[in-house]
Protein backbone atom coordinates (compact mmCIF):
# COMPACT_ATOMS: atom_id res chain seq x y z
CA UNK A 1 -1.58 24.77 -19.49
CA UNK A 2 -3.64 26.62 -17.40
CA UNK A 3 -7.89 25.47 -17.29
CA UNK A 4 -9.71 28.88 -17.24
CA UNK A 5 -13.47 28.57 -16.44
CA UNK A 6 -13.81 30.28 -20.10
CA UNK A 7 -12.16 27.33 -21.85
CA UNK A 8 -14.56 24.66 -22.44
CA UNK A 9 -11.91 22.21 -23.52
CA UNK A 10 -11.20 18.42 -21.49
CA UNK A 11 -7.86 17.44 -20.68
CA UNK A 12 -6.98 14.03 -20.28
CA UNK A 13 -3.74 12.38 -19.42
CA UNK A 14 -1.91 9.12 -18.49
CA UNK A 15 -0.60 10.46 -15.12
CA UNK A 16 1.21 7.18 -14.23
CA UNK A 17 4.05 5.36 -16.93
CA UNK A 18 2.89 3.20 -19.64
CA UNK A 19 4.53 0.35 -18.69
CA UNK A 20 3.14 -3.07 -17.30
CA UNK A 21 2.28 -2.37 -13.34
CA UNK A 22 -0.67 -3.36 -10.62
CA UNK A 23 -2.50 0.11 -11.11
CA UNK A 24 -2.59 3.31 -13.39
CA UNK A 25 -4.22 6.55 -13.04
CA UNK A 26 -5.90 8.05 -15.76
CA UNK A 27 -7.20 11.93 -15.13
CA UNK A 28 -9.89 14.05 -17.02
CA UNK A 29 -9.95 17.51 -16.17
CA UNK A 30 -12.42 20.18 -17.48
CA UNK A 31 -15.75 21.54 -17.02
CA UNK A 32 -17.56 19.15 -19.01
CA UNK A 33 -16.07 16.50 -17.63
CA UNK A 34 -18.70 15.04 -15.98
CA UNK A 35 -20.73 14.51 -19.64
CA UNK A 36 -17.38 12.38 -20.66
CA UNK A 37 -17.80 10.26 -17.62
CA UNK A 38 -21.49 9.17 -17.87
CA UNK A 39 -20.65 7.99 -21.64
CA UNK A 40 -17.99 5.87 -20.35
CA UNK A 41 -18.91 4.56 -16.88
CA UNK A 42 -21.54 2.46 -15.38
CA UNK A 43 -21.10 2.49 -11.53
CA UNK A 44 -22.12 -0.76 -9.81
CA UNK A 45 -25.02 0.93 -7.80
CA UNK A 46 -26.22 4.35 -10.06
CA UNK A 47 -25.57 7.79 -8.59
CA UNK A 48 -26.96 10.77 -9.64
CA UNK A 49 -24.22 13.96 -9.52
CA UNK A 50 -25.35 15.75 -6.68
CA UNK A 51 -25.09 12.25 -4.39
CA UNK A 52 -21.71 12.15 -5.55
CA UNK A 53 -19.72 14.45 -3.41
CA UNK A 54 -15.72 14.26 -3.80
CA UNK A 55 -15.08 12.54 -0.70
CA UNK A 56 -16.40 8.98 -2.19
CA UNK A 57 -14.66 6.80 -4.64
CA UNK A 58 -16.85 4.67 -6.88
CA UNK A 59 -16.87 1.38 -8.34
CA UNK A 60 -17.93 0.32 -12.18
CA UNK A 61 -17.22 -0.55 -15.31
CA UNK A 62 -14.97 1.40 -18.09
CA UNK A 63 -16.92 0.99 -20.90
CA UNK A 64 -15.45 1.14 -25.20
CA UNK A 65 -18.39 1.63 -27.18
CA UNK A 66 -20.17 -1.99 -26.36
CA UNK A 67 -17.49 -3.60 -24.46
CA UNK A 68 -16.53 -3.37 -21.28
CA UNK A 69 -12.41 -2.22 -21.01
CA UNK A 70 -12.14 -2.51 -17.24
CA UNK A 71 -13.02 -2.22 -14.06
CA UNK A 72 -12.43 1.04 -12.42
CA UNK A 73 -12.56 3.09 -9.12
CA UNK A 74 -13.38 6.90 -10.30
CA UNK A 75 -12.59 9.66 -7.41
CA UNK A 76 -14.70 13.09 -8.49
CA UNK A 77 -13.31 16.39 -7.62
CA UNK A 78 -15.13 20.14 -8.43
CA UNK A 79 -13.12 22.63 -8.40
CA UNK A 80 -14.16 26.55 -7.34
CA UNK A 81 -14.24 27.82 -10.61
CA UNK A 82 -16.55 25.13 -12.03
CA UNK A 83 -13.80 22.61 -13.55
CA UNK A 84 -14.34 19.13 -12.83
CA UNK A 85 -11.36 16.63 -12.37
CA UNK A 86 -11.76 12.84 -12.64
CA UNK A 87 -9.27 10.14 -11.94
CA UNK A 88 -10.03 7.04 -13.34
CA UNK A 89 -7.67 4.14 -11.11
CA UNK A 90 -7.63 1.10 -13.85
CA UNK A 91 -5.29 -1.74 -14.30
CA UNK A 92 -2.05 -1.59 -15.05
CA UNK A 93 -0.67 -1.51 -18.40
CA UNK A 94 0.16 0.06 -21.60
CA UNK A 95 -2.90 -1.40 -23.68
CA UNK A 96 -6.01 -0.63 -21.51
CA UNK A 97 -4.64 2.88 -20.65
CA UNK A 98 -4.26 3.72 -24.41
CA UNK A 99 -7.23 2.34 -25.36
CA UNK A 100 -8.88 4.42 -22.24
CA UNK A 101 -7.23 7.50 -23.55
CA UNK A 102 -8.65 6.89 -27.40
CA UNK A 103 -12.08 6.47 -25.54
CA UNK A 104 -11.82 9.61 -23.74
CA UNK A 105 -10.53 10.73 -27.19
CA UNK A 106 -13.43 9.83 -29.00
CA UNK A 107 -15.93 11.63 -26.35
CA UNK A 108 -14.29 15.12 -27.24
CA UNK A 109 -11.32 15.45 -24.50
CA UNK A 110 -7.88 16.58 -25.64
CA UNK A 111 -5.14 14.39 -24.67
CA UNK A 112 -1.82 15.94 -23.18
CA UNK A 113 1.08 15.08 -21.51
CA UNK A 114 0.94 14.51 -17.60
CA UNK A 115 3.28 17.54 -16.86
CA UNK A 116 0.71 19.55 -18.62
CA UNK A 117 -2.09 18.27 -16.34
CA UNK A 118 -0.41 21.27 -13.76
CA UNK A 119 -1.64 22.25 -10.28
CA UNK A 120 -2.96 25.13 -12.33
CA UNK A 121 -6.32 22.27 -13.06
CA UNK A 122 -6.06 20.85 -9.41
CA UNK A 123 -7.55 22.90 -7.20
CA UNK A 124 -6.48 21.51 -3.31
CA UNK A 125 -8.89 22.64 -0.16
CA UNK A 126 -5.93 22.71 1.60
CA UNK A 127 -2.07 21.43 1.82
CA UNK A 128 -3.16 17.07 2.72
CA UNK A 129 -5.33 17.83 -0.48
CA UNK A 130 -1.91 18.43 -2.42
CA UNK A 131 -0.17 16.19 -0.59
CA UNK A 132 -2.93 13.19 -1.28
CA UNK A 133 -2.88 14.51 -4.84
CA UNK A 134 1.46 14.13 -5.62
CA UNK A 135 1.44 10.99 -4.34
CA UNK A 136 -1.65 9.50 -5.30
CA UNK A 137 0.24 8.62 -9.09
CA UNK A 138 2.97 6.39 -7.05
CA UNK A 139 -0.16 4.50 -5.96
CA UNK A 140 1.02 0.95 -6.58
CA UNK A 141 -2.50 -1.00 -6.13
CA UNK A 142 -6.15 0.01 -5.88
CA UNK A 143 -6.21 -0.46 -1.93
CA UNK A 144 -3.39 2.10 -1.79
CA UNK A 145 -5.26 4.53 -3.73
CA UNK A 146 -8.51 4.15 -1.94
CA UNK A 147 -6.87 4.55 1.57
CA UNK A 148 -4.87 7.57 0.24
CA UNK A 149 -7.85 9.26 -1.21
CA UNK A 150 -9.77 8.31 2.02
CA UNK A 151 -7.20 10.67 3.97
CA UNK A 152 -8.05 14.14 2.14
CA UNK A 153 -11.08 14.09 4.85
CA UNK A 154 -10.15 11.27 7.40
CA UNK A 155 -6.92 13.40 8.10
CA UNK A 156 -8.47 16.97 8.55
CA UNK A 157 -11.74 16.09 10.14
CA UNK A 158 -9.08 13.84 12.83
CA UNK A 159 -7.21 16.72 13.42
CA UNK A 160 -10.43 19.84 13.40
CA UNK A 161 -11.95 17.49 16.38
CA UNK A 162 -8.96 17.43 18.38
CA UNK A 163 -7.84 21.10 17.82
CA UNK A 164 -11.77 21.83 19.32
CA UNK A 165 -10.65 19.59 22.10
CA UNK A 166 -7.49 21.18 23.04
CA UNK A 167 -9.50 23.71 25.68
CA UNK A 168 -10.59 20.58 27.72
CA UNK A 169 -8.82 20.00 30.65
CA UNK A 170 -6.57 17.18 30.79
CA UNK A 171 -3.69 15.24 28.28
CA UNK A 172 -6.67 13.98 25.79
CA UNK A 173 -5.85 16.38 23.02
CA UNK A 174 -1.45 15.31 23.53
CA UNK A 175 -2.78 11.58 23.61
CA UNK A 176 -4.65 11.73 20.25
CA UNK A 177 -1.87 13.64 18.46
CA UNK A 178 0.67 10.52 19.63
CA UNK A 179 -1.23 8.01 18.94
CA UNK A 180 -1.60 10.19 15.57
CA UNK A 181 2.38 10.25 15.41
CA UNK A 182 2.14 6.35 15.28
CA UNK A 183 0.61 5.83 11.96
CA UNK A 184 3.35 7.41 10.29
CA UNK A 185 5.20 4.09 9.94
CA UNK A 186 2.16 2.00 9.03
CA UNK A 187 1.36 4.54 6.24
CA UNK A 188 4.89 4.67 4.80
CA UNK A 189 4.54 0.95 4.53
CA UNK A 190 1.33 1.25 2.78
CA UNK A 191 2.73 3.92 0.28
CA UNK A 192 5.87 2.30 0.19
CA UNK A 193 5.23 -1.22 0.64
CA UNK A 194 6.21 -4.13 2.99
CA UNK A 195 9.73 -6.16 2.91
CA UNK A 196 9.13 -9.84 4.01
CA UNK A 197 12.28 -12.00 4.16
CA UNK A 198 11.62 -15.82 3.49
CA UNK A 199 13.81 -17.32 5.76
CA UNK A 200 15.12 -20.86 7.33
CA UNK A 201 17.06 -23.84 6.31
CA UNK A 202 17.45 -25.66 2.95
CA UNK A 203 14.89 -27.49 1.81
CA UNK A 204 11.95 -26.22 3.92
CA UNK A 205 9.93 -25.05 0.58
CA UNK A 206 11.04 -21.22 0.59
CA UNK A 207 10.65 -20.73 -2.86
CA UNK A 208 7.66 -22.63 -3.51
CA UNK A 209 5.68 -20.45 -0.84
CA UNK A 210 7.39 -17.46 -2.78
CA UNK A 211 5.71 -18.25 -5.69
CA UNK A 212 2.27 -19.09 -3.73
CA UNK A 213 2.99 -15.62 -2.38
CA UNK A 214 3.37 -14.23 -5.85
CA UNK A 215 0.23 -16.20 -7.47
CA UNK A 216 2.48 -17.13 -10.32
CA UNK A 217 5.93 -19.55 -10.92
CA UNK A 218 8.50 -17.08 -10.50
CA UNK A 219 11.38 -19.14 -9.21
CA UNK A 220 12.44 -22.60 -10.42
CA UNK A 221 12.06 -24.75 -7.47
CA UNK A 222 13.98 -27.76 -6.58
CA UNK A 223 13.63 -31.01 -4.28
CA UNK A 224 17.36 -30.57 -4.12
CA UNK A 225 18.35 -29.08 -0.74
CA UNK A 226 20.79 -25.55 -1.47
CA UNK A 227 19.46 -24.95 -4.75
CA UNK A 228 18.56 -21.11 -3.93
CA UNK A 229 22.40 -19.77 -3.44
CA UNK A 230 21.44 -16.17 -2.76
CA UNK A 231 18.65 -13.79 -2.41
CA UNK A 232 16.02 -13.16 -4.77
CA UNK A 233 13.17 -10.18 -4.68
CA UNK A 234 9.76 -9.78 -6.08
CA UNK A 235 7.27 -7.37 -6.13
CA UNK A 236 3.88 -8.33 -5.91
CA UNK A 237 0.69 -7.40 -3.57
CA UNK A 238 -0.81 -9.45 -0.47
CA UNK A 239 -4.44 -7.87 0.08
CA UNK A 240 -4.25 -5.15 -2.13
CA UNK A 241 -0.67 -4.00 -0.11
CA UNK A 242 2.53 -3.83 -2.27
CA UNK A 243 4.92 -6.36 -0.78
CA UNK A 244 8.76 -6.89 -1.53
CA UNK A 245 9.29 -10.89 -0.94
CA UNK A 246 12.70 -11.70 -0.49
CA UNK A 247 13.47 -15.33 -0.67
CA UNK A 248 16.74 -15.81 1.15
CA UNK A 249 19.39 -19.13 0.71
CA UNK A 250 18.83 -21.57 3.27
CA UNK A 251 20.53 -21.20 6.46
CA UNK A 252 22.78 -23.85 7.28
CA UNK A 253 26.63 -24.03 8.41
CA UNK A 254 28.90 -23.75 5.33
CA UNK A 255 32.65 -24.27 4.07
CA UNK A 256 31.84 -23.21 0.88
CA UNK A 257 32.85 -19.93 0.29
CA UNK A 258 30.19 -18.53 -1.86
CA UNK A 259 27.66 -20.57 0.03
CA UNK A 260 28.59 -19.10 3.29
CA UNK A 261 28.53 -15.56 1.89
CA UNK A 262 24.72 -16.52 0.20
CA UNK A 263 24.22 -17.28 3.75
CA UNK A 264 25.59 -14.24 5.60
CA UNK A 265 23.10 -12.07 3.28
CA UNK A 266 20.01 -14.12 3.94
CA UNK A 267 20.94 -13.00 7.82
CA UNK A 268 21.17 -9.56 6.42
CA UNK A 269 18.22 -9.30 4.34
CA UNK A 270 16.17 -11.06 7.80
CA UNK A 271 16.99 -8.32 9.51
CA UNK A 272 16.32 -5.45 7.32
CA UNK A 273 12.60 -6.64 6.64
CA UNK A 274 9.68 -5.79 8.36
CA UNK A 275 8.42 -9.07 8.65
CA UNK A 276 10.55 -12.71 8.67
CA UNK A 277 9.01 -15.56 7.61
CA UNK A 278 10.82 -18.64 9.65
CA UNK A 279 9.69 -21.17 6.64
CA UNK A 280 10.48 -24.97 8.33
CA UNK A 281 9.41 -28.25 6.56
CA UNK A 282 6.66 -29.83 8.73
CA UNK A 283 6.70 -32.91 7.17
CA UNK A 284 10.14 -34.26 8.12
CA UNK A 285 11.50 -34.71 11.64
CA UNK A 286 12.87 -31.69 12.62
CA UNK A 287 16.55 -31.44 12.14
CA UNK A 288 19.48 -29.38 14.22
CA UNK A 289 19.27 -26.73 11.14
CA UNK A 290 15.59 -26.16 12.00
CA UNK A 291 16.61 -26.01 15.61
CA UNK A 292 19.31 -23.32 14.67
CA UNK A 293 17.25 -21.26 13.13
CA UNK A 294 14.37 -21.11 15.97
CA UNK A 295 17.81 -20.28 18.22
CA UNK A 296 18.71 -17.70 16.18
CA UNK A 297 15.60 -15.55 15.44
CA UNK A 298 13.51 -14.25 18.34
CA UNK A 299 9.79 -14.88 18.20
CA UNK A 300 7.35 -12.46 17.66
CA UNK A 301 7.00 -9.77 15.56
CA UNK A 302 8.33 -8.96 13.23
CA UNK A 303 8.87 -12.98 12.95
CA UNK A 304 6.24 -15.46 11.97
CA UNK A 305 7.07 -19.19 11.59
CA UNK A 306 5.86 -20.76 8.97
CA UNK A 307 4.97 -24.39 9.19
CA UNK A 308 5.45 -25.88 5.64
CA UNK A 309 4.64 -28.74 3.28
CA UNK A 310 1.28 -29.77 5.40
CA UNK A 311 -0.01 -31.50 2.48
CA UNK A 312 2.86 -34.63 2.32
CA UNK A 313 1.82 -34.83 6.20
CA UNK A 314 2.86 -33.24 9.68
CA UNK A 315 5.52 -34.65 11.72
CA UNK A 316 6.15 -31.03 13.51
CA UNK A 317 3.19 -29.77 15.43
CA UNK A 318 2.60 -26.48 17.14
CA UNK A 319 2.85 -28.61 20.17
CA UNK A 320 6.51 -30.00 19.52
CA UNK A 321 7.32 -25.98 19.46
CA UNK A 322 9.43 -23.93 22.05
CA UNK A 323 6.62 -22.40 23.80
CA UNK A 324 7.71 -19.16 22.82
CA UNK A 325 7.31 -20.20 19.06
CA UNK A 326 3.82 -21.46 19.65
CA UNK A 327 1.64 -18.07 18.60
CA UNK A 328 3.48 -17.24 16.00
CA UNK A 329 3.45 -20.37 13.65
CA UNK A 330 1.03 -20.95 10.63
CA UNK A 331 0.21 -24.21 9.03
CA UNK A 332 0.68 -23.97 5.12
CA UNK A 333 1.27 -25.47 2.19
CA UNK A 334 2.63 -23.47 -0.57
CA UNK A 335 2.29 -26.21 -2.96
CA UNK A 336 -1.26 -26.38 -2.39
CA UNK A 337 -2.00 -23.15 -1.29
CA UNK A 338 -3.81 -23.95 2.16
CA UNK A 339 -3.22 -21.66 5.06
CA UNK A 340 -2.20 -19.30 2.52
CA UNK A 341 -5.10 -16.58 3.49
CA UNK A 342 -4.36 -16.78 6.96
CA UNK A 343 -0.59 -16.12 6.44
CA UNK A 344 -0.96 -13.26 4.36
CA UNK A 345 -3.84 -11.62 6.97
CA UNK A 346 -0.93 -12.51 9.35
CA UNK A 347 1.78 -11.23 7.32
CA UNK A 348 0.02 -7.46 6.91
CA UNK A 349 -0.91 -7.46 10.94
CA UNK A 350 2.34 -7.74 12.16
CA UNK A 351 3.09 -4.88 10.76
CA UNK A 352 0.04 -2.98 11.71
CA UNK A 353 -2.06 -2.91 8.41
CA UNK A 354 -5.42 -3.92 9.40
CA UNK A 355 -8.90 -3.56 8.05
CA UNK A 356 -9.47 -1.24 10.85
CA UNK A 357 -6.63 0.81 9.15
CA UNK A 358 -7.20 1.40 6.45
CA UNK A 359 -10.29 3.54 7.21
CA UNK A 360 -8.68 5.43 10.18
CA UNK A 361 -6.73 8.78 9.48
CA UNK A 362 -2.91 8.15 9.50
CA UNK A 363 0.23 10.68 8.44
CA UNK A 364 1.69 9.63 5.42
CA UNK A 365 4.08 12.55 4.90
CA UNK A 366 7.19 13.30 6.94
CA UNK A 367 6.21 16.98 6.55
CA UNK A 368 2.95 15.81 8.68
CA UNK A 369 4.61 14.03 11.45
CA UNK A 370 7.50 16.26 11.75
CA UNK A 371 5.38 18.97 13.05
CA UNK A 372 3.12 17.12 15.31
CA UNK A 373 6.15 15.43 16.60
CA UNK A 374 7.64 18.47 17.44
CA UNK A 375 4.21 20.16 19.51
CA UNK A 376 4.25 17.27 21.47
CA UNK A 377 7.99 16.66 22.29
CA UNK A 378 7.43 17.43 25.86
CA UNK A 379 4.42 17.28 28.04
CA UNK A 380 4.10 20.53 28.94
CA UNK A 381 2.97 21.25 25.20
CA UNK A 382 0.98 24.91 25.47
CA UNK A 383 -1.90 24.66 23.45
CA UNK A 384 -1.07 27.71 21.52
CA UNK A 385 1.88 25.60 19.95
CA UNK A 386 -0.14 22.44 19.08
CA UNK A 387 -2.93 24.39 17.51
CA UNK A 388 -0.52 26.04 15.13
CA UNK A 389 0.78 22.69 14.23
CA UNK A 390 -2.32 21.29 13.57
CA UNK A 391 -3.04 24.86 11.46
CA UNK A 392 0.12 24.07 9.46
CA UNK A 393 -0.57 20.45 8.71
CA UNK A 394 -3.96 20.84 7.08
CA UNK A 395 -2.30 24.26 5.83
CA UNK A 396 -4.27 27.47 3.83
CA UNK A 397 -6.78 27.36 1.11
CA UNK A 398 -4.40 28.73 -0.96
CA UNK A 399 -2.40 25.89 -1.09
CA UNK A 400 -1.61 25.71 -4.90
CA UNK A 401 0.84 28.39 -4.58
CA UNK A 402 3.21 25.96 -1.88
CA UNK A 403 5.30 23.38 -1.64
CA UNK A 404 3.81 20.61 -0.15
């Protein structure tokens, strides 16, 4: 399908699964486009369309004749040739994005499958348009999508005022483009999401903070000690970031065959995650276990110790810790849910995700990094070679016709 300026006809299209998830992208493409929105949407603080340029996201209500469906973030695009696109970020789930789709239906839009929904009807500025544009339907949470949309200006404008820098004198331009280089993990993580291994000896209340984690009872919990005998993983979001919780047997010596090979993957899954949570019970004197585990883990990041079960009382204090310990341990309850907040702020810093981040350009392709890595892989970096770079990174107007 190809949208001609001619062709008055509005696509719309389910561009994520229908299938239960945190967030799903609806899009609307066509010139008329715009008349479909204002008969479905009522933005939390009115706009008129020439305030609305395409580098803000907005905030409302999805509206089905009198009732509200949902509530949305809309990103606007306008393409050269007059065609509008729309993408409508809703909650997950096969019921509200069918019953969006029969809404759009009902206003006059035509609905077709997402492969039909080409680059032919996008219309990218330049290549981190295309880029921001593939991967904004993998977008697992309305934070994600917000950020990644934010980077189809944050990115170029970054890079434009440090390409006019690099005739200064001095290593200002080679800084910037490093400290560029840097995000690239950070922004994989928020794409991709964060592993966090729940770790430490039996009975300390792993899975109950799991399931504080999650918001919901996931895991039958136990006051027996051992009950968890090997690893097990959910998905779920801590402040809008996808996070993979991995709640890990409890660490303890072992005869027991299948015990002691529960155990040797709880190490393993600790030290593939990008953040550990040391979970010990705090209201119990501590025992040699809970020593062995502060032994065996290093503090710091990526480790955070997690002082549990505050609400039956606290017989460990920050104060009984190994110094070392000391900064990195939060009071909690998961059974109550105190100290929760403060955790999960915890949780996303170690690992770099800040507010502060999430409104700062990062890389969040390989393709991006890969070439700024390379212009700056020695000091002596001519500044013919790192403009080029930053050339091929924002890439050509004519961007539709490449690979990103």
């Amino acid at each position: 399908m190809t949208q001609h300026h001619a062709d008055p006809t509005v696509y719309a299209a389910a561009m994520t699964p229908l299938e239960p998830a945190g967030l799903a992208v609806v899009s609307l493409v066509g010139p008329h486009a715009t008349e479909i929105l204002r008969s479905i949407f009522r933005p939390r603080i009115p706009i008129s369309d020439a305030a609305w340029p395409s580098t803000r996201l907005r905030f409302g209500q999805l509206l089905d004749g009198d009732s509200v469906l949902d509530d949305t973030v809309v990103a606007r695009a306008d393409g050269p040739d007059g065609t509008v696109r729309i993408d409508f970020n809703v909650h997950g789930g096969p019921r509200i994005v069918q019953r969006l789709l029969l809404s759009l239906q009902r206003q006059g839009a035509r609905i077709v499958p997402a492969a039909e929904l080409s680059a032919a009807t996008w219309h990218p500025r330049h290549m981190i348009d295309a880029e921001v544009h593939e991967r904004l339907p993998s977008a697992q949470t309305r934070r994600v999508a917000a950020w990644l949309l934010r980077q189809r200006e944050l990115l170029p404008d970054l890079l434009m005022t440090i390409r006019d820098r690099l005739g200064d004198r001095g290593s200002a331009p080679v800084r910037l483009v490093r400290q560029l280089c840097d995000t690239f993990t950070t922004a994989s993580r928020v794409l991709g999401g964060v592993t966090v291994a729940i770790v430490g000896p039996p009975n300390a209340g792993k899975s109950t903070l799991a399931n504080c984690l999650c918001g919901t009872r996931r895991v039958l919990v136990s006051d027996t000690p051992g009950t968890t005998r090997d690893h097990v993983t959910h998905e779920t979001a801590i402040h809008g970031i996808p996070v993979r919780l991995v709640d890990t047997a409890g660490l303890r010596p072992s005869a027991h065959p299948i015990e002691a090979e529960a155990i040797a993957r709880s190490r393993q899954q600790s030290q593939e995650a990008d953040v550990r949570l040391v979970v010990l019970d705090a209201s119990a004197e501590p025992s040699e276990d809970a020593w062995a585990v502060l032994r065996e883990f290093h503090p710091g990041a990526p480790s955070l110790l997690v002082l549990n079960k505050q609400d039956l009382g606290s017989r460990l204090s920050v104060a009984q810790l190994p110094p070392a310990w000391r900064p990195a341990a939060v009071p909690v309850s998961g059974a109550r849910g105190t100290g929760i907040d403060v955790l999960c702020a915890r949780i996303l810093q170690t690992v770099g995700i800040t507010d502060d981040f999430t409104y700062r350009a990062a890389l969040f392709t390989e393709r991006q990094r890969r070439l700024l890595a390379d212009a700056v892989s020695d000091d002596a970096s001519a500044v013919e070679r790192l403009a080029k770079a930053i050339d091929d990174v924002i890439g050509r107007r004519d961007v539709r016709h490449r690979r990103a």
